[in-house]
PDB file of N, CA and C in Angstrom:
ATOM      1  N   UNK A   1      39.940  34.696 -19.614  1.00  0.00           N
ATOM      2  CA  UNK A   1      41.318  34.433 -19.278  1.00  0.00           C
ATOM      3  C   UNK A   1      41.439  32.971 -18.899  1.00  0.00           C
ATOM      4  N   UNK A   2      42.321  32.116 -19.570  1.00  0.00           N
ATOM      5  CA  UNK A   2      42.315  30.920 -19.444  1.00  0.00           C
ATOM      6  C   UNK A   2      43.755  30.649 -18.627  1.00  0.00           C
ATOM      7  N   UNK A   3      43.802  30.040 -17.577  1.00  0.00           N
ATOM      8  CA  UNK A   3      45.171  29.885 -16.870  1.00  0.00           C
ATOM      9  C   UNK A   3      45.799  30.912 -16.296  1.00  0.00           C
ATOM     10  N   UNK A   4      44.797  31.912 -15.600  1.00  0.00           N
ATOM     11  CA  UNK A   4      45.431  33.189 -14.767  1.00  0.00           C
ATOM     12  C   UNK A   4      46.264  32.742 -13.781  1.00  0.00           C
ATOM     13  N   UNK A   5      47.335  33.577 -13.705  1.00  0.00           N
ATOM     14  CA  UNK A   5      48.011  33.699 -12.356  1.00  0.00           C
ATOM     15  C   UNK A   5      48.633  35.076 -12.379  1.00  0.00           C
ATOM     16  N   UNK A   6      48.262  35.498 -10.655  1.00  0.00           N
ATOM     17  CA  UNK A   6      48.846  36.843 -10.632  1.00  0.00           C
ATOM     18  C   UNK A   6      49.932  37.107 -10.089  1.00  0.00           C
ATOM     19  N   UNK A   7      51.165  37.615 -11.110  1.00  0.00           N
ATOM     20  CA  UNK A   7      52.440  37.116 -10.786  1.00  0.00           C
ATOM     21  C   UNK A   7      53.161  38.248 -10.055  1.00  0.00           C
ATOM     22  N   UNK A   8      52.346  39.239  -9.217  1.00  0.00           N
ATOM     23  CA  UNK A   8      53.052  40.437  -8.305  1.00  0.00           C
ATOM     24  C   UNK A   8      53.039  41.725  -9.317  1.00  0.00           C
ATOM     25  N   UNK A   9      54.331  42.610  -8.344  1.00  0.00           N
ATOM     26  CA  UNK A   9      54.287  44.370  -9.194  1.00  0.00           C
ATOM     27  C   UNK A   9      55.363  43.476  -9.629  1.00  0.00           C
ATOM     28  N   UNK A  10      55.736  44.371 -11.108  1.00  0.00           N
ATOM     29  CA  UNK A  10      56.735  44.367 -11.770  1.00  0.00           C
ATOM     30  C   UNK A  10      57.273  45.931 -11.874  1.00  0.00           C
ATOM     31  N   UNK A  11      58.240  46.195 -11.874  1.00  0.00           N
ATOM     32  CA  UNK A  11      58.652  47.548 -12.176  1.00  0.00           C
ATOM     33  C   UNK A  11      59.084  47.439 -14.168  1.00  0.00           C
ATOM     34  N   UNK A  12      58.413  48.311 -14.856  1.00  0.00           N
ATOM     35  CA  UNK A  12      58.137  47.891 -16.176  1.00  0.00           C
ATOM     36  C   UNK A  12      58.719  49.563 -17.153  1.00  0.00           C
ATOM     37  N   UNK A  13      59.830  49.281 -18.024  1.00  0.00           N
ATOM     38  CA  UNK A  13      60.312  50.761 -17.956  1.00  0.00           C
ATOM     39  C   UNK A  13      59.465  50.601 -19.668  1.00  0.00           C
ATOM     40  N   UNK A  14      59.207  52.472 -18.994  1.00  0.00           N
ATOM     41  CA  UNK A  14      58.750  52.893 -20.919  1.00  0.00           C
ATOM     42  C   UNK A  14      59.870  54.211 -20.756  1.00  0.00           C
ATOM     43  N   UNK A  15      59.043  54.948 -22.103  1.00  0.00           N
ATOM     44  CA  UNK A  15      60.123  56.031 -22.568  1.00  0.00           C
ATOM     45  C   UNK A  15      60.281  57.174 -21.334  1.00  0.00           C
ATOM     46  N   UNK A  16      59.536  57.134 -20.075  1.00  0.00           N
ATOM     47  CA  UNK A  16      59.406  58.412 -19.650  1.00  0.00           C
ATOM     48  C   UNK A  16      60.158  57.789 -18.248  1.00  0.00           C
ATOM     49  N   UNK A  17      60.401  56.747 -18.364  1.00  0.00           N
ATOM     50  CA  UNK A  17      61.220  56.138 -17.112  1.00  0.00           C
ATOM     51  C   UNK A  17      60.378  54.877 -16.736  1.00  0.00           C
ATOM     52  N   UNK A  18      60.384  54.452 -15.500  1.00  0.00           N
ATOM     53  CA  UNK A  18      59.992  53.550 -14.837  1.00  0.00           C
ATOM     54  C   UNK A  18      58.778  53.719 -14.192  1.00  0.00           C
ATOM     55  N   UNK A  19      57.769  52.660 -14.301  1.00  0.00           N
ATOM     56  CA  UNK A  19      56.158  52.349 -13.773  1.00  0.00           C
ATOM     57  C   UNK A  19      55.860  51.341 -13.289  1.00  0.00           C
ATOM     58  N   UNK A  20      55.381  50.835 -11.769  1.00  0.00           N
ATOM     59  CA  UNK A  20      55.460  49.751 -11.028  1.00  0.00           C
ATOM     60  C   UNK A  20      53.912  50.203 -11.517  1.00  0.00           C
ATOM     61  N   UNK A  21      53.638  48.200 -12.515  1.00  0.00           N
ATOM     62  CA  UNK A  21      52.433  47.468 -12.371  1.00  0.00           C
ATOM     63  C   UNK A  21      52.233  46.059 -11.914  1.00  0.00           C
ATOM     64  N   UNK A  22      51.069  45.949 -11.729  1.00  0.00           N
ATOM     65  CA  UNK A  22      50.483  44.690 -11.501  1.00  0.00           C
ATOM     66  C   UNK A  22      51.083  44.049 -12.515  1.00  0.00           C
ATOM     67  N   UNK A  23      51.501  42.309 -12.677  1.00  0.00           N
ATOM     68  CA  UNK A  23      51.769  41.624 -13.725  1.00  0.00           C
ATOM     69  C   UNK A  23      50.780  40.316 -13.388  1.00  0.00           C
ATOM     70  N   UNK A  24      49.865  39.778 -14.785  1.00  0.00           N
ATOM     71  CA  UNK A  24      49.377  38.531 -14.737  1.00  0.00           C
ATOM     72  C   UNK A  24      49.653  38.097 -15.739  1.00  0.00           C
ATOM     73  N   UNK A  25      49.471  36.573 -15.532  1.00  0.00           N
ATOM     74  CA  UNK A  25      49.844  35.706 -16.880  1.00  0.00           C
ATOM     75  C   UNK A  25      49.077  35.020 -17.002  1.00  0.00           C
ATOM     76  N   UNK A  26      48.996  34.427 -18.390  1.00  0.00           N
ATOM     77  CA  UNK A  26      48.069  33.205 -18.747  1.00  0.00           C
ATOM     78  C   UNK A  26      48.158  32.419 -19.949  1.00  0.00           C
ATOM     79  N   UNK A  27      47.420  31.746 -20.070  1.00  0.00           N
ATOM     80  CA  UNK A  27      47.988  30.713 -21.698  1.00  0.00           C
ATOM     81  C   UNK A  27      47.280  31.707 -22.485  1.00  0.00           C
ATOM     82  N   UNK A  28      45.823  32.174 -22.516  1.00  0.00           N
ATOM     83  CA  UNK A  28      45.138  32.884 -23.669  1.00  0.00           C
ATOM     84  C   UNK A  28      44.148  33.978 -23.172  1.00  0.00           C
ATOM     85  N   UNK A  29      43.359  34.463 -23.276  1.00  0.00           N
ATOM     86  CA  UNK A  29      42.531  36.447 -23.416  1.00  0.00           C
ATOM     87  C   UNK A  29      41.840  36.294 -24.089  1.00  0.00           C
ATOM     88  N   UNK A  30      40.623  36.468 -24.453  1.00  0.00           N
ATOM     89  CA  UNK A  30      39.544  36.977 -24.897  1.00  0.00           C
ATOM     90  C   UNK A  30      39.351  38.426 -24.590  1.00  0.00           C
ATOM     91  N   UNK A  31      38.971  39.596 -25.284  1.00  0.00           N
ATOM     92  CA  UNK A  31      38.227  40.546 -24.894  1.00  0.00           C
ATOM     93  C   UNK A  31      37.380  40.863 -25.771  1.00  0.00           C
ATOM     94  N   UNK A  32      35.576  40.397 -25.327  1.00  0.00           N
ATOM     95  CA  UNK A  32      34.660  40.745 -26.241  1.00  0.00           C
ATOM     96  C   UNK A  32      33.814  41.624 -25.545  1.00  0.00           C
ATOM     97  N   UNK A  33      32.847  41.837 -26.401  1.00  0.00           N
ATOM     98  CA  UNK A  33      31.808  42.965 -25.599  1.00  0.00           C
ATOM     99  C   UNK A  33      32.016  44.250 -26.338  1.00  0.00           C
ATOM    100  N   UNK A  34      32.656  44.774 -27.114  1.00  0.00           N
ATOM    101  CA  UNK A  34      33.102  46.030 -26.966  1.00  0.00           C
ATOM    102  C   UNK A  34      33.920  46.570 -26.483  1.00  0.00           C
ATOM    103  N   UNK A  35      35.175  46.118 -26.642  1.00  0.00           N
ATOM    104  CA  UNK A  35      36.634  46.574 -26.099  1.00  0.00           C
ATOM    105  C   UNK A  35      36.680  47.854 -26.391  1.00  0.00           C
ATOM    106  N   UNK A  36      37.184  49.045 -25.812  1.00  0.00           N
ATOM    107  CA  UNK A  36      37.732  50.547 -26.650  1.00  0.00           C
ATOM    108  C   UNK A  36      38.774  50.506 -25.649  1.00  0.00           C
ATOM    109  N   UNK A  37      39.727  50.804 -26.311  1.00  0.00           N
ATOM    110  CA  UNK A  37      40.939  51.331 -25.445  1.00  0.00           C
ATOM    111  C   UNK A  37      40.799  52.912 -26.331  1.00  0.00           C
ATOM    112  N   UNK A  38      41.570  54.079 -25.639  1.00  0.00           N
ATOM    113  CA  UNK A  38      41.095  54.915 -25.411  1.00  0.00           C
ATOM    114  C   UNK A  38      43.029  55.550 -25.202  1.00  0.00           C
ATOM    115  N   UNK A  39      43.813  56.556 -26.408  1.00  0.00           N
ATOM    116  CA  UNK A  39      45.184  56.568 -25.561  1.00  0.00           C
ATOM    117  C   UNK A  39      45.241  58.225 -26.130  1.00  0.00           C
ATOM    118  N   UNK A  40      45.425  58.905 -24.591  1.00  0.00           N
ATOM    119  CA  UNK A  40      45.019  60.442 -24.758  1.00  0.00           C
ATOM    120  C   UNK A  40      46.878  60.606 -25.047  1.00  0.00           C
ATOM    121  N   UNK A  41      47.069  61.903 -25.725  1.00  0.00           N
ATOM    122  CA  UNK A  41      48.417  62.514 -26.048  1.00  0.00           C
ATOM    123  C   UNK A  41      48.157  63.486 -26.379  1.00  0.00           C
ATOM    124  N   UNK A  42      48.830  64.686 -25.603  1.00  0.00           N
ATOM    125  CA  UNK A  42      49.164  66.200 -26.328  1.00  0.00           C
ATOM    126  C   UNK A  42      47.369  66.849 -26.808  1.00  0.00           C
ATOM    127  N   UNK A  43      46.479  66.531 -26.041  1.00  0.00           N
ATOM    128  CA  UNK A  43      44.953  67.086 -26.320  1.00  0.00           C
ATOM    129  C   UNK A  43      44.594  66.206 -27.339  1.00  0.00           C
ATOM    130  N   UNK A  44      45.254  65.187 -28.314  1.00  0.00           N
ATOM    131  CA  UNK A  44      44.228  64.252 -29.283  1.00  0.00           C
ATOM    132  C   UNK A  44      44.071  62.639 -28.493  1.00  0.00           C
ATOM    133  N   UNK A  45      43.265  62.305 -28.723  1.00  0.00           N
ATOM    134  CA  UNK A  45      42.894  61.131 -28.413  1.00  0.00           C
ATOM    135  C   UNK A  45      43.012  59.751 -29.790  1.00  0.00           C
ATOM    136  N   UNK A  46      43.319  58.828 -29.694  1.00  0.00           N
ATOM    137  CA  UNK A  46      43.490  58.115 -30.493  1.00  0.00           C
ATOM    138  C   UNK A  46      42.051  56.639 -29.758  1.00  0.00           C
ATOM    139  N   UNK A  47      41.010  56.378 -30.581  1.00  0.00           N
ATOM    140  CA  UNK A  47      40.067  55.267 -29.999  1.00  0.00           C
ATOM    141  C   UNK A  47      40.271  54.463 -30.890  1.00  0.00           C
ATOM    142  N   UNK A  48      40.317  53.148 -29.779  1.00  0.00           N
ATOM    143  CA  UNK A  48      40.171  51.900 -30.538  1.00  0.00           C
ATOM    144  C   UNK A  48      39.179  50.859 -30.252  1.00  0.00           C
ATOM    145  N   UNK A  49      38.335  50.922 -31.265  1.00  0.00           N
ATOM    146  CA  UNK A  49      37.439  49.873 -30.955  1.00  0.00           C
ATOM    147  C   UNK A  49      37.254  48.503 -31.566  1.00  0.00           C
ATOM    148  N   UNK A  50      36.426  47.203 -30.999  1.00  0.00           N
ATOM    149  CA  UNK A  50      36.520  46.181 -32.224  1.00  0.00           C
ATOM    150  C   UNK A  50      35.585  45.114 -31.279  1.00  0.00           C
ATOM    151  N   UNK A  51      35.116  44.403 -31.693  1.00  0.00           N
ATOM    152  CA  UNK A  51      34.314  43.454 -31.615  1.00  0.00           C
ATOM    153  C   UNK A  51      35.037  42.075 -30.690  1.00  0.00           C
ATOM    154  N   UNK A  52      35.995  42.398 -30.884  1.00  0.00           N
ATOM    155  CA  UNK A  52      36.755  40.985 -30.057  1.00  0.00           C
ATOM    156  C   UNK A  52      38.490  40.805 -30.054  1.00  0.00           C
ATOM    157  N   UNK A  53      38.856  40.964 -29.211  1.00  0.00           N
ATOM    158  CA  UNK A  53      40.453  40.759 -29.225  1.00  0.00           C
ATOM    159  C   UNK A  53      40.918  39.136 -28.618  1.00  0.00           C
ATOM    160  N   UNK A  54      42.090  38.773 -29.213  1.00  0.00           N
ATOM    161  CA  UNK A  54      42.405  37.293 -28.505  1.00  0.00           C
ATOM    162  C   UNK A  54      43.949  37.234 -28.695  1.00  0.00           C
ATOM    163  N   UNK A  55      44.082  37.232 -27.777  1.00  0.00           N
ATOM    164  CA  UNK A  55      45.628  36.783 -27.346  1.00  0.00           C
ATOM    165  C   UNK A  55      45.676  35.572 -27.160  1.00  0.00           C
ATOM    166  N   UNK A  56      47.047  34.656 -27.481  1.00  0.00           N
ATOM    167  CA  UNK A  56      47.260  33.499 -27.175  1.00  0.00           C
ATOM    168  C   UNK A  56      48.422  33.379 -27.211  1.00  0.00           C
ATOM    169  N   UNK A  57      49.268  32.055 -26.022  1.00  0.00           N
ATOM    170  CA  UNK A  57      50.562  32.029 -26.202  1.00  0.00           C
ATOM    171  C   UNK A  57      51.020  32.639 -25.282  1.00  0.00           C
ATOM    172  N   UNK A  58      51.611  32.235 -23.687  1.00  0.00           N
ATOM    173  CA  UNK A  58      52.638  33.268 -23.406  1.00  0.00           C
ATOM    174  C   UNK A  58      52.018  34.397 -22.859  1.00  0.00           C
ATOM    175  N   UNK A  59      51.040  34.682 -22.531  1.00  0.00           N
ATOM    176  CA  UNK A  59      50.061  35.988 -22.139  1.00  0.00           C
ATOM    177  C   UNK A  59      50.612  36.601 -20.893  1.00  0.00           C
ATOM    178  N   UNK A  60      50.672  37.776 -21.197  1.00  0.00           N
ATOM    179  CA  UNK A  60      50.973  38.157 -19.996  1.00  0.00           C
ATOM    180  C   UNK A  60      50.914  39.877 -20.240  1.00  0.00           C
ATOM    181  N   UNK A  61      49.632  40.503 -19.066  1.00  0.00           N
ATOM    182  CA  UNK A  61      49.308  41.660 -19.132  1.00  0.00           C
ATOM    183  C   UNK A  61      49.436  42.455 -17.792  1.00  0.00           C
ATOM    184  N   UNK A  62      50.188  43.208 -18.007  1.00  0.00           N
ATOM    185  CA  UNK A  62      50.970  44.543 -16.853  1.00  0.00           C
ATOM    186  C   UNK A  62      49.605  45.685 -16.976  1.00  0.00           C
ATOM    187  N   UNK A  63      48.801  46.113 -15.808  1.00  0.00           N
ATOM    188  CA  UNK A  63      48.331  47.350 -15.963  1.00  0.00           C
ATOM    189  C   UNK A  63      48.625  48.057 -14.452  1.00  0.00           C
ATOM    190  N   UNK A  64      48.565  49.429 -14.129  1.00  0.00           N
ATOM    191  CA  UNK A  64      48.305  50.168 -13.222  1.00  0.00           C
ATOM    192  C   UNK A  64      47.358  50.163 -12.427  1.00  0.00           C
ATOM    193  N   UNK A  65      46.209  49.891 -13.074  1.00  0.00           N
ATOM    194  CA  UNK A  65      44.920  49.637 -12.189  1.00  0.00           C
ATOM    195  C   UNK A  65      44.261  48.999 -12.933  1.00  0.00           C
ATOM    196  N   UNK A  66      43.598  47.798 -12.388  1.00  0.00           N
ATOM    197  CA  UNK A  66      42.327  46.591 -12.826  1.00  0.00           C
ATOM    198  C   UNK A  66      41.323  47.002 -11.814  1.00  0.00           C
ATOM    199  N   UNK A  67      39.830  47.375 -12.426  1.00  0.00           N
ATOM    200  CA  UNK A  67      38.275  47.306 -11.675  1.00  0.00           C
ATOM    201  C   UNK A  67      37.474  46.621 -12.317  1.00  0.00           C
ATOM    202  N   UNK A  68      36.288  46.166 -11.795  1.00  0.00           N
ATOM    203  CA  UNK A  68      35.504  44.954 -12.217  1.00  0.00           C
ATOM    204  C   UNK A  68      34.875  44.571 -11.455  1.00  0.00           C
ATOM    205  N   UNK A  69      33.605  43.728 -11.796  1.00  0.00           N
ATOM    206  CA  UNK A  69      33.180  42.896 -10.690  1.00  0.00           C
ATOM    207  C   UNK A  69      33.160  41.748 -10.525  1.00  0.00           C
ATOM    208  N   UNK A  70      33.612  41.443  -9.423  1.00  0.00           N
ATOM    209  CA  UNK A  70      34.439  39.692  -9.242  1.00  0.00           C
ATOM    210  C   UNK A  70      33.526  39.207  -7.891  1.00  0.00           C
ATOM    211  N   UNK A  71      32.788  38.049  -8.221  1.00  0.00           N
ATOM    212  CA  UNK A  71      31.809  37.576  -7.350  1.00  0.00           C
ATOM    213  C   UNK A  71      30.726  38.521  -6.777  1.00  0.00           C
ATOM    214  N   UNK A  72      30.371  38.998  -7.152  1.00  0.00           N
ATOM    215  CA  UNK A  72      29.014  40.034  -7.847  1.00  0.00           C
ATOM    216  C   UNK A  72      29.538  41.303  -6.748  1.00  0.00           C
ATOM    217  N   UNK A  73      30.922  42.012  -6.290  1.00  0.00           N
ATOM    218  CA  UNK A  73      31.139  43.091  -6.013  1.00  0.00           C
ATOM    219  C   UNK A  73      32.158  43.771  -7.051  1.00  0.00           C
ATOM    220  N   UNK A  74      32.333  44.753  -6.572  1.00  0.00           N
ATOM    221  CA  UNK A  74      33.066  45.495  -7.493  1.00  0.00           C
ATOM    222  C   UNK A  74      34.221  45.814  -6.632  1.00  0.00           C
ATOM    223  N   UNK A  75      35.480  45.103  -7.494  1.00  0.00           N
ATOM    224  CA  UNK A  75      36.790  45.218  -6.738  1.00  0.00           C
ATOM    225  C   UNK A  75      37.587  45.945  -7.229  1.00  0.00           C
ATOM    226  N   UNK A  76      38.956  47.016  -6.634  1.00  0.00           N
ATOM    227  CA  UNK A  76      39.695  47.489  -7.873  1.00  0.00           C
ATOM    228  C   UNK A  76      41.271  47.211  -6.949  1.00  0.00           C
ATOM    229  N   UNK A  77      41.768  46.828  -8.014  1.00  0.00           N
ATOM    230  CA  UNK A  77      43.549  46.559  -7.549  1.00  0.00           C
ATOM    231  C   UNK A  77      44.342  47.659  -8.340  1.00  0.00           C
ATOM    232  N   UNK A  78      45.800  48.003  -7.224  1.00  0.00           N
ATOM    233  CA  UNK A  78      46.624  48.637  -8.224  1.00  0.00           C
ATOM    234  C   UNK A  78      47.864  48.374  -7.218  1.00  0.00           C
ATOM    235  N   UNK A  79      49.100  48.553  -8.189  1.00  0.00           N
ATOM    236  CA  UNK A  79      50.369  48.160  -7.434  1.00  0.00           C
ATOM    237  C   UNK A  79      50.308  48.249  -5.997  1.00  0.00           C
ATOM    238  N   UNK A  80      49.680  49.483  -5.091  1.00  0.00           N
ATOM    239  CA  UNK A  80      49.836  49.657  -4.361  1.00  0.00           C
ATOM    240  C   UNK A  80      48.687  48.785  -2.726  1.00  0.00           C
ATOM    241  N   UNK A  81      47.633  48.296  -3.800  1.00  0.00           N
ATOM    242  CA  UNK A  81      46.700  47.272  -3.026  1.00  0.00           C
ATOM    243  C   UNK A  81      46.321  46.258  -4.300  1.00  0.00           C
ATOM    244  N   UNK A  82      47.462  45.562  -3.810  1.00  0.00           N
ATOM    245  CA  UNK A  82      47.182  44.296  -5.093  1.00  0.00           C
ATOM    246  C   UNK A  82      46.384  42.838  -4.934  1.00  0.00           C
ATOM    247  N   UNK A  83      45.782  42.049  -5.849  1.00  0.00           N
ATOM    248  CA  UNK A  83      45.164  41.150  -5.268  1.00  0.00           C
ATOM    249  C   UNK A  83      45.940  40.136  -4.466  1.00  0.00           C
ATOM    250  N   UNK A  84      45.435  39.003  -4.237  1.00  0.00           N
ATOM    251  CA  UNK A  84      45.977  38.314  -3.597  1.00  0.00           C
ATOM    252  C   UNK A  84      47.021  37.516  -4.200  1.00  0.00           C
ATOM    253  N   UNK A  85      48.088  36.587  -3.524  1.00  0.00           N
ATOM    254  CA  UNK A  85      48.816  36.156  -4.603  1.00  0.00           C
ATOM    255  C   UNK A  85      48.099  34.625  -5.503  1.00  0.00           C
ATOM    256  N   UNK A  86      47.446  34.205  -4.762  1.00  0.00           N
ATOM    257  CA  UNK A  86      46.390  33.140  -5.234  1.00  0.00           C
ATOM    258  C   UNK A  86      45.430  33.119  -5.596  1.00  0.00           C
ATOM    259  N   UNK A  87      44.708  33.466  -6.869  1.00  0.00           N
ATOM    260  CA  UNK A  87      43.358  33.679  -7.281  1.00  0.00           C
ATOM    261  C   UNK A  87      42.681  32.440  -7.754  1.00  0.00           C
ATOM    262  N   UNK A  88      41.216  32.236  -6.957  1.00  0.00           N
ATOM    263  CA  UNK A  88      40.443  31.265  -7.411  1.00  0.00           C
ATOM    264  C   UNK A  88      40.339  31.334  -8.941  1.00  0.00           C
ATOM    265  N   UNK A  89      39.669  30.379  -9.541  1.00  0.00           N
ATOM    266  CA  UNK A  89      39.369  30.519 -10.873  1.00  0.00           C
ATOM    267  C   UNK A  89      38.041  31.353 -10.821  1.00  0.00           C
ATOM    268  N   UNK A  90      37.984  32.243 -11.759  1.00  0.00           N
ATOM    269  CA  UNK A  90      36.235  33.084 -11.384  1.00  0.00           C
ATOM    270  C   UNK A  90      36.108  34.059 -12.591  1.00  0.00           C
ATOM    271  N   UNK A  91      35.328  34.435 -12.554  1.00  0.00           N
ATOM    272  CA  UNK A  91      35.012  35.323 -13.824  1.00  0.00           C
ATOM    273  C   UNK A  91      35.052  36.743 -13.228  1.00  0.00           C
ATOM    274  N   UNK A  92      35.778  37.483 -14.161  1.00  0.00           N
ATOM    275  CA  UNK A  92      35.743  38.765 -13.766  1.00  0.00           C
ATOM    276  C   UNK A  92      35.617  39.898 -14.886  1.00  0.00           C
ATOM    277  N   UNK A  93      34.110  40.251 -14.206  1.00  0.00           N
ATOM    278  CA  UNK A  93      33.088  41.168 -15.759  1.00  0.00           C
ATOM    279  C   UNK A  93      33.210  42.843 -15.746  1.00  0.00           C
ATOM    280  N   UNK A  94      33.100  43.658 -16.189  1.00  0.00           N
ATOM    281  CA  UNK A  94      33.093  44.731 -17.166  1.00  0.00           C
ATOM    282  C   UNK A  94      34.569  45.357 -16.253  1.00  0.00           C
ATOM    283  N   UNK A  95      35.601  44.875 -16.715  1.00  0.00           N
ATOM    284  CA  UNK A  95      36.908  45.537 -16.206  1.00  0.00           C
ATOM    285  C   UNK A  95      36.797  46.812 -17.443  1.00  0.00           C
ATOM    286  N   UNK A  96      38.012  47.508 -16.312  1.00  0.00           N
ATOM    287  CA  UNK A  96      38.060  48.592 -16.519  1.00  0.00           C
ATOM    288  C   UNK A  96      39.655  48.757 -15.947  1.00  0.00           C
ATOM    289  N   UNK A  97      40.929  49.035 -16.893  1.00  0.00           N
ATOM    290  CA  UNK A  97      42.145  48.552 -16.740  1.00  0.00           C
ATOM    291  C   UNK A  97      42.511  50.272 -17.051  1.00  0.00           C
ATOM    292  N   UNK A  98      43.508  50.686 -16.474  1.00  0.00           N
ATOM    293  CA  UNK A  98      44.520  52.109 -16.842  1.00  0.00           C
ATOM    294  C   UNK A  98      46.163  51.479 -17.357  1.00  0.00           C
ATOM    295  N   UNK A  99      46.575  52.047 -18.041  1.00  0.00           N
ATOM    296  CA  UNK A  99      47.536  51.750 -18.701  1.00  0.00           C
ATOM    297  C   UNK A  99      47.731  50.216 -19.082  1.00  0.00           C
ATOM    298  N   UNK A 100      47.436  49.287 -20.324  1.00  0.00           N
ATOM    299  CA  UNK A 100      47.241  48.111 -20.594  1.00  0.00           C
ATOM    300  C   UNK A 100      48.525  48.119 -21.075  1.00  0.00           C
ATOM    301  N   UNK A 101      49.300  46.725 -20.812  1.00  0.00           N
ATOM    302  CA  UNK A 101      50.357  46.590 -21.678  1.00  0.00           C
ATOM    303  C   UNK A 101      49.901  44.834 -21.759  1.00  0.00           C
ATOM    304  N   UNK A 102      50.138  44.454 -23.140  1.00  0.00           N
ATOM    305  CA  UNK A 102      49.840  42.780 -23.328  1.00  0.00           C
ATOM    306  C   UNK A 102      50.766  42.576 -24.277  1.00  0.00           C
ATOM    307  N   UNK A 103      51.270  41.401 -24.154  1.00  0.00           N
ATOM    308  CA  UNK A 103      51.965  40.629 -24.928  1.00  0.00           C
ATOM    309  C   UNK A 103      51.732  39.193 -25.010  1.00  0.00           C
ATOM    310  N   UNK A 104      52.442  38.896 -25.960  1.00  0.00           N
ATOM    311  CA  UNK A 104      51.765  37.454 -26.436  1.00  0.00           C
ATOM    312  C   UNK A 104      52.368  36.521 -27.884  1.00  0.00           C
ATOM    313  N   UNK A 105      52.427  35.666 -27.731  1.00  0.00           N
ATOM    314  CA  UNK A 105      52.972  34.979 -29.023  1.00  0.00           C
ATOM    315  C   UNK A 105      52.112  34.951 -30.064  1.00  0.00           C
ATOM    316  N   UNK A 106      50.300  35.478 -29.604  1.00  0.00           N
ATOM    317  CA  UNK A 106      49.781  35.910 -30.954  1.00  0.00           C
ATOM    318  C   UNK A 106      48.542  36.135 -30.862  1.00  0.00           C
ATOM    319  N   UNK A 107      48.133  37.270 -31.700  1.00  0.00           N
ATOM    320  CA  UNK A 107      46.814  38.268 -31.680  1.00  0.00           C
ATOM    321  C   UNK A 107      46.407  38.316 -32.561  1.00  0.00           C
ATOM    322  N   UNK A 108      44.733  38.341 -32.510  1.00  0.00           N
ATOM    323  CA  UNK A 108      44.033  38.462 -33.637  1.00  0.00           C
ATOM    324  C   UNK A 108      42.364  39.602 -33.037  1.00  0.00           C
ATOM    325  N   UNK A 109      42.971  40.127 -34.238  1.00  0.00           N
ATOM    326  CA  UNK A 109      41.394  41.495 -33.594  1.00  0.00           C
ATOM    327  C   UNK A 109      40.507  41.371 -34.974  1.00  0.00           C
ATOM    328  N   UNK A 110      39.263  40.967 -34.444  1.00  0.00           N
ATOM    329  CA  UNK A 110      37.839  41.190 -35.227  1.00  0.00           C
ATOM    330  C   UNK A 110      36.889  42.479 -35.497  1.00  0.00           C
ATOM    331  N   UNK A 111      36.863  42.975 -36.226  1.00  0.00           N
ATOM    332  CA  UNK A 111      36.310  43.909 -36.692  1.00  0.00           C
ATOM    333  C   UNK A 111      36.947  45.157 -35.830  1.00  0.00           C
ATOM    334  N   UNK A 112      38.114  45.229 -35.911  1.00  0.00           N
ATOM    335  CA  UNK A 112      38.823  46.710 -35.488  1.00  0.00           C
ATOM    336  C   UNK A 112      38.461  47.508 -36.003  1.00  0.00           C
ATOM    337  N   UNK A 113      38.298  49.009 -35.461  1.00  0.00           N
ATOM    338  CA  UNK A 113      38.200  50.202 -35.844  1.00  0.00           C
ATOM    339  C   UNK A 113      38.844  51.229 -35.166  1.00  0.00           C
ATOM    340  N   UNK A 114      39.575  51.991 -35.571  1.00  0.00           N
ATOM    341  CA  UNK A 114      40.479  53.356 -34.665  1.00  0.00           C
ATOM    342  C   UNK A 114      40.005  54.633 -35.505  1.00  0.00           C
ATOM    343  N   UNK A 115      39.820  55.366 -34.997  1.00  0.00           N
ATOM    344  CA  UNK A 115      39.228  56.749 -35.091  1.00  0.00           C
ATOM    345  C   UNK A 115      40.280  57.716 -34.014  1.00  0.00           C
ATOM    346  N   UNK A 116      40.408  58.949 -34.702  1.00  0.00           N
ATOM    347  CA  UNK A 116      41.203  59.816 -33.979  1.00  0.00           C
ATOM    348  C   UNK A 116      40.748  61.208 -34.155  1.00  0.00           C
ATOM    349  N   UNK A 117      41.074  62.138 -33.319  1.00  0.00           N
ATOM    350  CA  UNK A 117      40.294  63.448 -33.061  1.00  0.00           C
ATOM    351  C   UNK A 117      41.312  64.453 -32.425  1.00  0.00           C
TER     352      UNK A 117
END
């Protein structure tokens, strides 16, 4: 994440009504390693996997809950215990996010794969 800032809850409406998340922003995203997002419905599961995701432009990602480990503990935020409003610059490794929403002026995914069951 290049140029984080964590910009508070947002109250963020989808089809089933309204969901207060965390909102951060940034100029650009990387997600390598083995990304799977994972989106359960009605008993099928839809997986997505791929080698590398990159957002750029305008970034800015809403989730419910962010875990990870940030300065070699393992921290987890959610609307209701959110981080601070000022985050050092730091690396923060094997997150683990519930409901992802990202947007961006532009994405590119490497070796995607989705499988469904």
């Amino acid at each position: 994440m290049t140029g984080l800032s964590y910009d508070g809850v947002a109250d963020v409406q989808t089809a089933t009504g309204t969901v207060r998340m965390l909102m951060f922003s940034m100029r650009s995203m990387t997600l390598s390693g083995g990304t799977v997002l994972t989106v359960n419905e009605h008993g099928h599961a839809l997986v997505t996997n791929n080698s590398s995701l990159d957002f750029s432009g305008n970034v800015v990602l809403y989730t419910t809950r962010i875990s990870g480990r940030l300065l070699g503990a393992t921290v987890t935020f959610t609307p209701q215990d959110p981080p601070p409003l000022v985050l050092p610059t730091m690396t923060f490794t094997n997150v683990v996010t519930d409901q992802p929403l990202t947007l961006a002026d532009s994405f590119q995914a490497v070796g995607l794969q989705v499988s469904a069951s």
